[in-house]
PDB file of N, CA and C in Angstrom:
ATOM      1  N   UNK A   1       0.814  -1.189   0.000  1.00  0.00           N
ATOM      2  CA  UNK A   1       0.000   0.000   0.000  1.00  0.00           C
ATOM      3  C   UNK A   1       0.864   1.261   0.000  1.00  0.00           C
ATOM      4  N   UNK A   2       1.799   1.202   0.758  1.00  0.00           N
ATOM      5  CA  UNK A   2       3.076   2.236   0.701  1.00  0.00           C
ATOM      6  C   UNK A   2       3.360   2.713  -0.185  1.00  0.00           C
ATOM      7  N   UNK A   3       3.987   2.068  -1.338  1.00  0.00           N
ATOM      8  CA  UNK A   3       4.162   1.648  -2.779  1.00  0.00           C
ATOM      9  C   UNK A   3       3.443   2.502  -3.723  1.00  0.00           C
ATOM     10  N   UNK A   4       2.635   2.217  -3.751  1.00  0.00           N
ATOM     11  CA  UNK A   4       1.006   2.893  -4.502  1.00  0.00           C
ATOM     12  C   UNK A   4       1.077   4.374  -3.616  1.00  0.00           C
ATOM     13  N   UNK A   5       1.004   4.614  -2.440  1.00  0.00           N
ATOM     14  CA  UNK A   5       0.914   6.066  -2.278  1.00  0.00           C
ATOM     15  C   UNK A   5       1.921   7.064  -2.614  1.00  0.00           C
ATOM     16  N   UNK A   6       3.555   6.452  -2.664  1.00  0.00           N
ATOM     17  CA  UNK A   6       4.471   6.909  -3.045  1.00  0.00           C
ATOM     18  C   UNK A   6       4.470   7.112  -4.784  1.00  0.00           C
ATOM     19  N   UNK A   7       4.219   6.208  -5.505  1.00  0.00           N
ATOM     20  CA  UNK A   7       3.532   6.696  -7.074  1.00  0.00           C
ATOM     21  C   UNK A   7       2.342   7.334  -7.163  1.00  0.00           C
ATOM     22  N   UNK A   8       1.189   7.765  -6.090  1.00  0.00           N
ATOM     23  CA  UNK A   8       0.880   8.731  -6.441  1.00  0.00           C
ATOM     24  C   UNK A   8       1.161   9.996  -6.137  1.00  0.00           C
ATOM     25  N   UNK A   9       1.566  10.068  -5.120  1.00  0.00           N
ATOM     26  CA  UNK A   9       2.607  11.560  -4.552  1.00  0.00           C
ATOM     27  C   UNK A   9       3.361  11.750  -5.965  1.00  0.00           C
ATOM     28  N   UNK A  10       4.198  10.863  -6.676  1.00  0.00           N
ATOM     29  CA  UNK A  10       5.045  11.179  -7.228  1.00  0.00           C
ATOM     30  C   UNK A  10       3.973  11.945  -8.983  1.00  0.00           C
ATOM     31  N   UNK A  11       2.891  11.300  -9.144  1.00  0.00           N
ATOM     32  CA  UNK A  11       2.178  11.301 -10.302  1.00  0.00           C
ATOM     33  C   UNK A  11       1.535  12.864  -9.940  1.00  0.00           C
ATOM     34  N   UNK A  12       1.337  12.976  -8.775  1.00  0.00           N
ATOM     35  CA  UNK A  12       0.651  14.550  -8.125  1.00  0.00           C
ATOM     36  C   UNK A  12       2.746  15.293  -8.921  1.00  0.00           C
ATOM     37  N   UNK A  13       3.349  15.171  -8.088  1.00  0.00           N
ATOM     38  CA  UNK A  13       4.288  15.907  -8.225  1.00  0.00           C
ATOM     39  C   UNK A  13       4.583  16.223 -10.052  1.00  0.00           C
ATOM     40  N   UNK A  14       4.296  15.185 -10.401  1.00  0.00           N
ATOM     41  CA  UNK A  14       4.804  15.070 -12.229  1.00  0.00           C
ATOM     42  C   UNK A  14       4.005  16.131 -12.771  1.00  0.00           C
ATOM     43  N   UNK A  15       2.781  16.390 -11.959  1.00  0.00           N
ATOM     44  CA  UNK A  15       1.760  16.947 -12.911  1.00  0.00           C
ATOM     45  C   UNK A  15       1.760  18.816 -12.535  1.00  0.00           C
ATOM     46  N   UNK A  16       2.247  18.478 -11.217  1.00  0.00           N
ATOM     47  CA  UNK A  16       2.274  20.359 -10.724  1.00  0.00           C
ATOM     48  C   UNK A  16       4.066  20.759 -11.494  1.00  0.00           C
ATOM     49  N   UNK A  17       4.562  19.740 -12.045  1.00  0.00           N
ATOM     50  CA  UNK A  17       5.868  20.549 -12.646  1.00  0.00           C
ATOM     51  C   UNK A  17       4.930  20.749 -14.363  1.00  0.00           C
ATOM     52  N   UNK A  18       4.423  19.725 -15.046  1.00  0.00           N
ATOM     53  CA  UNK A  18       3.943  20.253 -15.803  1.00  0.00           C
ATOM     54  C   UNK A  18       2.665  21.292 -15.937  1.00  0.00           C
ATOM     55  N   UNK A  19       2.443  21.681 -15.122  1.00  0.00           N
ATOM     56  CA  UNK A  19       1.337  22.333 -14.924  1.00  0.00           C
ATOM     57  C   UNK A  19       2.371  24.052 -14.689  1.00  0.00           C
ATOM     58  N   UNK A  20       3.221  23.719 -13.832  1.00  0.00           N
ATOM     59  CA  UNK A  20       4.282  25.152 -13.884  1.00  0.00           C
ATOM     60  C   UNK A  20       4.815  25.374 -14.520  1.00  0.00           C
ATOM     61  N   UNK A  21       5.254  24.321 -15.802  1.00  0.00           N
ATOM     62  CA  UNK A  21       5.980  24.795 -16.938  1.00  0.00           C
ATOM     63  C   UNK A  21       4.937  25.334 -18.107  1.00  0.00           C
ATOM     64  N   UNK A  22       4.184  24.777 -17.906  1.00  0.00           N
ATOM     65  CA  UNK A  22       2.850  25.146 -18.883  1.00  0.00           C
ATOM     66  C   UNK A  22       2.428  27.186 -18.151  1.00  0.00           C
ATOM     67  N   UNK A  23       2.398  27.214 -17.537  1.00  0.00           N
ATOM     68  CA  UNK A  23       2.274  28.445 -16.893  1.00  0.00           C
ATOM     69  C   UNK A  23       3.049  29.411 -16.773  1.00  0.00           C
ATOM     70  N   UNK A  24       4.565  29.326 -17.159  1.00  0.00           N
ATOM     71  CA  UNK A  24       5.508  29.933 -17.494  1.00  0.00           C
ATOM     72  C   UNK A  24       6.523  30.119 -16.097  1.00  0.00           C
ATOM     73  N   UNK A  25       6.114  29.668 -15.218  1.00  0.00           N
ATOM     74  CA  UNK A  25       6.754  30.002 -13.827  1.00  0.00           C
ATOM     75  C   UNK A  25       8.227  29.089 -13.404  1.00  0.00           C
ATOM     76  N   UNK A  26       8.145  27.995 -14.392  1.00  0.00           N
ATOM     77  CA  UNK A  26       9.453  27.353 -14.311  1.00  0.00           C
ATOM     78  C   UNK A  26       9.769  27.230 -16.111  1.00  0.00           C
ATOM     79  N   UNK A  27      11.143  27.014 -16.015  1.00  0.00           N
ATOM     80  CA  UNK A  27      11.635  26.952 -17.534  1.00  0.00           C
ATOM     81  C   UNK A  27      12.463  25.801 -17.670  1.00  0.00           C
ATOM     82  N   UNK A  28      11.944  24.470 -17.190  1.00  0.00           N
ATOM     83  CA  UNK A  28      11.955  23.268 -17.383  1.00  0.00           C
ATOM     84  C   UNK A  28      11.351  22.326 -18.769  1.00  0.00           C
ATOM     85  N   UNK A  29      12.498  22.122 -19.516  1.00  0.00           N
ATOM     86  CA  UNK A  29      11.544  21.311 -20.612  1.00  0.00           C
ATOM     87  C   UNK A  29      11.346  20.134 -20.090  1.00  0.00           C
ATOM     88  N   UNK A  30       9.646  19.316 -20.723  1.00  0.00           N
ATOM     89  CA  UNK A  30       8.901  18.679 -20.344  1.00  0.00           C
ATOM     90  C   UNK A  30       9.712  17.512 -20.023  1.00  0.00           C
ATOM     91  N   UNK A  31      10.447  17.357 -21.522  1.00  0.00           N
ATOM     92  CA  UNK A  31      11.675  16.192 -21.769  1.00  0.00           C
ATOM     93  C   UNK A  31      12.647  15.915 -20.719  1.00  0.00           C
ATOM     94  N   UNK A  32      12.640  16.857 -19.974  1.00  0.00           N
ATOM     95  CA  UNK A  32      13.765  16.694 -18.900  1.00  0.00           C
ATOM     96  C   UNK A  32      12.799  16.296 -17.503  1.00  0.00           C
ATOM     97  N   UNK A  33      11.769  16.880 -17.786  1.00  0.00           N
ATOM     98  CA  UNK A  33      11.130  15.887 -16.054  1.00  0.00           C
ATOM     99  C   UNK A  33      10.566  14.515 -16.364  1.00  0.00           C
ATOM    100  N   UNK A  34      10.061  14.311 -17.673  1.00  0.00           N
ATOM    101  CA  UNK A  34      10.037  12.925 -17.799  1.00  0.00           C
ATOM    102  C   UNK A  34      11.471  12.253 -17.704  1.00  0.00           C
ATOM    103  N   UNK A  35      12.583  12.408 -18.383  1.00  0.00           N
ATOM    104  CA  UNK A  35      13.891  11.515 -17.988  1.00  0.00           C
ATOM    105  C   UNK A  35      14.005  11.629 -16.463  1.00  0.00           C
ATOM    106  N   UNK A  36      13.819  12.658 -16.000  1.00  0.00           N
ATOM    107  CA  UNK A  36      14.543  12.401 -14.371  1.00  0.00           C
ATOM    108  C   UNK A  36      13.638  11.334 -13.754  1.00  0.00           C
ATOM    109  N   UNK A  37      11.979  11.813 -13.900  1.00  0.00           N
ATOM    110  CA  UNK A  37      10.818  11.037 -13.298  1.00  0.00           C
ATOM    111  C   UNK A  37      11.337   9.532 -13.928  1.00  0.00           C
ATOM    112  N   UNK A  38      11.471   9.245 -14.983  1.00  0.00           N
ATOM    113  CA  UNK A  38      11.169   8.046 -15.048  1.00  0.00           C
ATOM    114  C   UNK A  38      12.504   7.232 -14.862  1.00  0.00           C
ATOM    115  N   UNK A  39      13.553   8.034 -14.681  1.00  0.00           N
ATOM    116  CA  UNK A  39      14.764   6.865 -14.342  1.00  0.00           C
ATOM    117  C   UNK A  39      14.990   6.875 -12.771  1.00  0.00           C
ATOM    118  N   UNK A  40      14.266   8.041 -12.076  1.00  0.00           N
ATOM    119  CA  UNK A  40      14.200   7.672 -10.665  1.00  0.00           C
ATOM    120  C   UNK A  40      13.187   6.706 -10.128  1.00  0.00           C
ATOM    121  N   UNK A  41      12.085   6.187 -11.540  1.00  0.00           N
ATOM    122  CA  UNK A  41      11.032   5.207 -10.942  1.00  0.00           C
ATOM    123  C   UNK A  41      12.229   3.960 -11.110  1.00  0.00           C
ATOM    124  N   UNK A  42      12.675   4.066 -12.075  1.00  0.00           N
ATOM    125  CA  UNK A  42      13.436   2.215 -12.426  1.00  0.00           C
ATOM    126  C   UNK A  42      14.447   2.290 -11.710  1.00  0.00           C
ATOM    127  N   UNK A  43      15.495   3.346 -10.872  1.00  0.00           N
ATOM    128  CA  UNK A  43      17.098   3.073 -10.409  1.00  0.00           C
ATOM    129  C   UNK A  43      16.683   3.532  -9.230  1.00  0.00           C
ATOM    130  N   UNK A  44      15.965   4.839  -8.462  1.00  0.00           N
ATOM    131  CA  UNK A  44      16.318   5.212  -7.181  1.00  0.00           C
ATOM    132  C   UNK A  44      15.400   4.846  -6.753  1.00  0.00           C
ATOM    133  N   UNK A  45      13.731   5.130  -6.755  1.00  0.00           N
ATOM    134  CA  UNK A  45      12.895   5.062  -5.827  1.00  0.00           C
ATOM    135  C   UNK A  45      12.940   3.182  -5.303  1.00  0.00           C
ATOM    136  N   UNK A  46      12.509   2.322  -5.920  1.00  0.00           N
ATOM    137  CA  UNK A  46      12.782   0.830  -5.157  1.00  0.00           C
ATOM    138  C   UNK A  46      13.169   0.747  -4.208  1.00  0.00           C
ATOM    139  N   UNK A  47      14.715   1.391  -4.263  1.00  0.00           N
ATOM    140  CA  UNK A  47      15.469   0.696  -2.845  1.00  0.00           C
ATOM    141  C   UNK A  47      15.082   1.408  -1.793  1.00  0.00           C
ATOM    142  N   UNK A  48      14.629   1.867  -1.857  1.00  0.00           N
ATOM    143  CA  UNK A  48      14.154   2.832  -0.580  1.00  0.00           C
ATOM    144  C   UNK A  48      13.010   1.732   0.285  1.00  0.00           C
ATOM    145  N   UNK A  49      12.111   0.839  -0.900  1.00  0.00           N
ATOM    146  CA  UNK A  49      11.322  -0.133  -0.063  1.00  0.00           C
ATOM    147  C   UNK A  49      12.051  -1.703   0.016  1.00  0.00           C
ATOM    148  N   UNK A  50      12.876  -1.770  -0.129  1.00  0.00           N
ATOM    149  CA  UNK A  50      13.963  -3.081  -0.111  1.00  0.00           C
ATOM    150  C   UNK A  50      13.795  -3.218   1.963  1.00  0.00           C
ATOM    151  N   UNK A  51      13.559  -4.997   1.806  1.00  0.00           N
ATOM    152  CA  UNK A  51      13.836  -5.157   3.372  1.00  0.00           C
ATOM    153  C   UNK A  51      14.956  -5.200   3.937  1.00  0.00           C
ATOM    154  N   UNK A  52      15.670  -4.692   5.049  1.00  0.00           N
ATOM    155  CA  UNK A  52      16.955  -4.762   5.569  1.00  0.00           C
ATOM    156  C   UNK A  52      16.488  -6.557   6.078  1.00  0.00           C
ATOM    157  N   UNK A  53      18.014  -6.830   5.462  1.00  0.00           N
ATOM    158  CA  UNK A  53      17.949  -8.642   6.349  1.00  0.00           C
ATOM    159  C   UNK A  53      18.735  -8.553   7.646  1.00  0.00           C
ATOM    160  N   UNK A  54      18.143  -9.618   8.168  1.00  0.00           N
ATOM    161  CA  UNK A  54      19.041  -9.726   9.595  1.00  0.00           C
ATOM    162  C   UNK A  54      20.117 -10.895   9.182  1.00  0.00           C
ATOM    163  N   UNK A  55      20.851 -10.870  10.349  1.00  0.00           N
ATOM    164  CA  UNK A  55      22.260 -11.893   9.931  1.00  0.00           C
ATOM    165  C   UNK A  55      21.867 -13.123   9.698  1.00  0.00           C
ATOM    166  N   UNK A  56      20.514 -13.507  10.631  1.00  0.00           N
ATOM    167  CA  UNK A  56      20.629 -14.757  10.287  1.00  0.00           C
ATOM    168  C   UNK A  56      19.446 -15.319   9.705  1.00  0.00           C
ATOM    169  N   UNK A  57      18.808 -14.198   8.657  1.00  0.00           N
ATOM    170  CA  UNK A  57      17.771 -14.466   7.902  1.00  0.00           C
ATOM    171  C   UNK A  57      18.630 -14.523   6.446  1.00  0.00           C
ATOM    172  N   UNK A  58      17.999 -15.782   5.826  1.00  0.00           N
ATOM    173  CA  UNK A  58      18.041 -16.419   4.383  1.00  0.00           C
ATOM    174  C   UNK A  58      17.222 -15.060   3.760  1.00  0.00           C
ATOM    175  N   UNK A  59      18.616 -14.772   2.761  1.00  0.00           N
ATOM    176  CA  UNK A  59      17.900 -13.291   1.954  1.00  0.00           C
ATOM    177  C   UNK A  59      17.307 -13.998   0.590  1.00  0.00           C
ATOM    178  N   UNK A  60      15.896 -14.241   0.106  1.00  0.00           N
ATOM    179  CA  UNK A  60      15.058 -14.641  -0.898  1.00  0.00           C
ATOM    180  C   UNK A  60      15.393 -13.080  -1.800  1.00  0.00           C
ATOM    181  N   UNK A  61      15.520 -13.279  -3.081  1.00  0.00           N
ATOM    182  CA  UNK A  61      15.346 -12.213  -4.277  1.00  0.00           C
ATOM    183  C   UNK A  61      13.493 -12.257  -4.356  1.00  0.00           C
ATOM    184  N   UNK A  62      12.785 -12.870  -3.964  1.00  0.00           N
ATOM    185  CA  UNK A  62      11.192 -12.661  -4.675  1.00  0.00           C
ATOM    186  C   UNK A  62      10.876 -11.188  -4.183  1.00  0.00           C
ATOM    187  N   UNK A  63      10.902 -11.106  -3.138  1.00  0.00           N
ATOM    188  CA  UNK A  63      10.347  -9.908  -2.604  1.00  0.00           C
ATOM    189  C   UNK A  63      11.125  -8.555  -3.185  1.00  0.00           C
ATOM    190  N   UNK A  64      12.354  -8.655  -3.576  1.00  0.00           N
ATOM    191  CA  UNK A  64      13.154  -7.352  -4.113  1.00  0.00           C
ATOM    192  C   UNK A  64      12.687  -7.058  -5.348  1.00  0.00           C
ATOM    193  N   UNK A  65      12.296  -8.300  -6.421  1.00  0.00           N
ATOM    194  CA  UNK A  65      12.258  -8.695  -7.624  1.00  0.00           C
ATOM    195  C   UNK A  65      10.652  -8.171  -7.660  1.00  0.00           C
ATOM    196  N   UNK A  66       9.914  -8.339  -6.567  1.00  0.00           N
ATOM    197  CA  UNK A  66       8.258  -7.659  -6.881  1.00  0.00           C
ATOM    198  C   UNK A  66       7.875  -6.237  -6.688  1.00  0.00           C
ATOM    199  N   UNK A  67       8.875  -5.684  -5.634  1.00  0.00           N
ATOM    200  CA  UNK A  67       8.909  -4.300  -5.677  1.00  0.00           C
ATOM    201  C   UNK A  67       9.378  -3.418  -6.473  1.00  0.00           C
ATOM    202  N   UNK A  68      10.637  -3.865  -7.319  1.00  0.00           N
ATOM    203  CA  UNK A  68      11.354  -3.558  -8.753  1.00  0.00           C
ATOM    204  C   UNK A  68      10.323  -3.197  -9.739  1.00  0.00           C
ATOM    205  N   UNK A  69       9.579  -4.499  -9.635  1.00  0.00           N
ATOM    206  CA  UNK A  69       8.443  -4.730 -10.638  1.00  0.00           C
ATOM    207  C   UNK A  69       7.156  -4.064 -11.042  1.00  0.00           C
ATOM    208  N   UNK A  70       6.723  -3.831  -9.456  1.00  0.00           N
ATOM    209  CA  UNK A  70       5.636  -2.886  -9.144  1.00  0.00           C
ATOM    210  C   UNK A  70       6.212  -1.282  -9.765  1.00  0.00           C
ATOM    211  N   UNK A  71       7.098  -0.782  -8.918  1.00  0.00           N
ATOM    212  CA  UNK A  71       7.473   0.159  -9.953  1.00  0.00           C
ATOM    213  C   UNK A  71       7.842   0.242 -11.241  1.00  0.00           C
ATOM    214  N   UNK A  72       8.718  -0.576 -11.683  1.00  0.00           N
ATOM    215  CA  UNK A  72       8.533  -0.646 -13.509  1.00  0.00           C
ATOM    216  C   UNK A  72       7.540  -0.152 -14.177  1.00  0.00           C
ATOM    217  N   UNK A  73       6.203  -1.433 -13.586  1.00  0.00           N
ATOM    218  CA  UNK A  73       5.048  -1.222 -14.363  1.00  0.00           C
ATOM    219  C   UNK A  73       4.416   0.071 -14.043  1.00  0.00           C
ATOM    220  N   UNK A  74       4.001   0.034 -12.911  1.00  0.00           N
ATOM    221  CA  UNK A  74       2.978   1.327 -12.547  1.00  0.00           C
ATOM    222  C   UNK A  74       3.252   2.197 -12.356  1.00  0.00           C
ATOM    223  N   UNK A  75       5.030   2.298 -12.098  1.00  0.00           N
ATOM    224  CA  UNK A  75       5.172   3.916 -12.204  1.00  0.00           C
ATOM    225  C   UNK A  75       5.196   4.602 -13.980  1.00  0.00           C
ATOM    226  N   UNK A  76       6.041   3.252 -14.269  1.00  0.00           N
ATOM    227  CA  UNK A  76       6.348   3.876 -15.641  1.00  0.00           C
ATOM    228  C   UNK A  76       4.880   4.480 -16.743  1.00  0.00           C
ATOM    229  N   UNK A  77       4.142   3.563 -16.595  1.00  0.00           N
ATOM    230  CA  UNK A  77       2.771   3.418 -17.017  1.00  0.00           C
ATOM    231  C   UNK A  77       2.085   4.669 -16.575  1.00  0.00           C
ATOM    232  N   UNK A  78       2.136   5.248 -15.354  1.00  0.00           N
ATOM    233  CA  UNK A  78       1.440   6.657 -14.680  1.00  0.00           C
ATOM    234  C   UNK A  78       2.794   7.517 -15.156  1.00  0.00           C
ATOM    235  N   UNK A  79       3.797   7.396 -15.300  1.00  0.00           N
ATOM    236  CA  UNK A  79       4.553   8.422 -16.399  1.00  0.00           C
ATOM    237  C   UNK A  79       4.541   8.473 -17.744  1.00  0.00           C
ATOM    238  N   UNK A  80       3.873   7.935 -18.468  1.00  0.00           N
ATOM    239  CA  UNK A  80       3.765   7.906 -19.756  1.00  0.00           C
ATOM    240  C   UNK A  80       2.478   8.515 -20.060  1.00  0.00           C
ATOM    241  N   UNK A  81       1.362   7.885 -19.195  1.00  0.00           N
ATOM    242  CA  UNK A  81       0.073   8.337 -19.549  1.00  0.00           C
ATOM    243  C   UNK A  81      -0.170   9.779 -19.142  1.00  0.00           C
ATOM    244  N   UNK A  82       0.611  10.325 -18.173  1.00  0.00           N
ATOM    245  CA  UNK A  82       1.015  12.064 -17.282  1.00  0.00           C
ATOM    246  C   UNK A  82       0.820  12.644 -19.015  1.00  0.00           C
ATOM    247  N   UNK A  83       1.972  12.633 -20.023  1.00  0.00           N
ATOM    248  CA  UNK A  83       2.414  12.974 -20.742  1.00  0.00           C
ATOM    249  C   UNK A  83       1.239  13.274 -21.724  1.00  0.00           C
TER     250      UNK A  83
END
């Protein structure tokens, strides 16, 4: 659920930069907040929900590999359709 509120904070945020560049108040081309937005959905935002393991917990990839995933799809997908 975390997950999902953090892509939409971020889909609110995508839309008040285009909404300020459209308005003349920032001089940001569009092209440049989609590259930042969408390579911070696939490289930075994830790890931020990655579980810390303990020493003597068996670290499984499923759970890293579904949160990766979740953002891929749905952020990338709510950044494309922003556009």
């Amino acid at each position: 659920m975390m997950i999902l509120l953090i892509i939409f904070i971020l889909s609110i945020i995508h839309l008040a930069l285009y909404y300020l560049n459209a308005k003349g108040k920032m001089n940001i081309p569009d092209y440049i907040v989609f590259v930042i937005l969408f390579l911070a959905n696939f490289f930075i935002l994830p790890r931020y929900f990655y579980r810390v393991p303990s020493e003597t917990e068996v670290l499984c990839g499923n759970p890293i590999i579904a949160i990766t995933f979740v953002f891929w799809l749905l952020s990338s997908i709510t950044t494309v359709i922003i556009i």
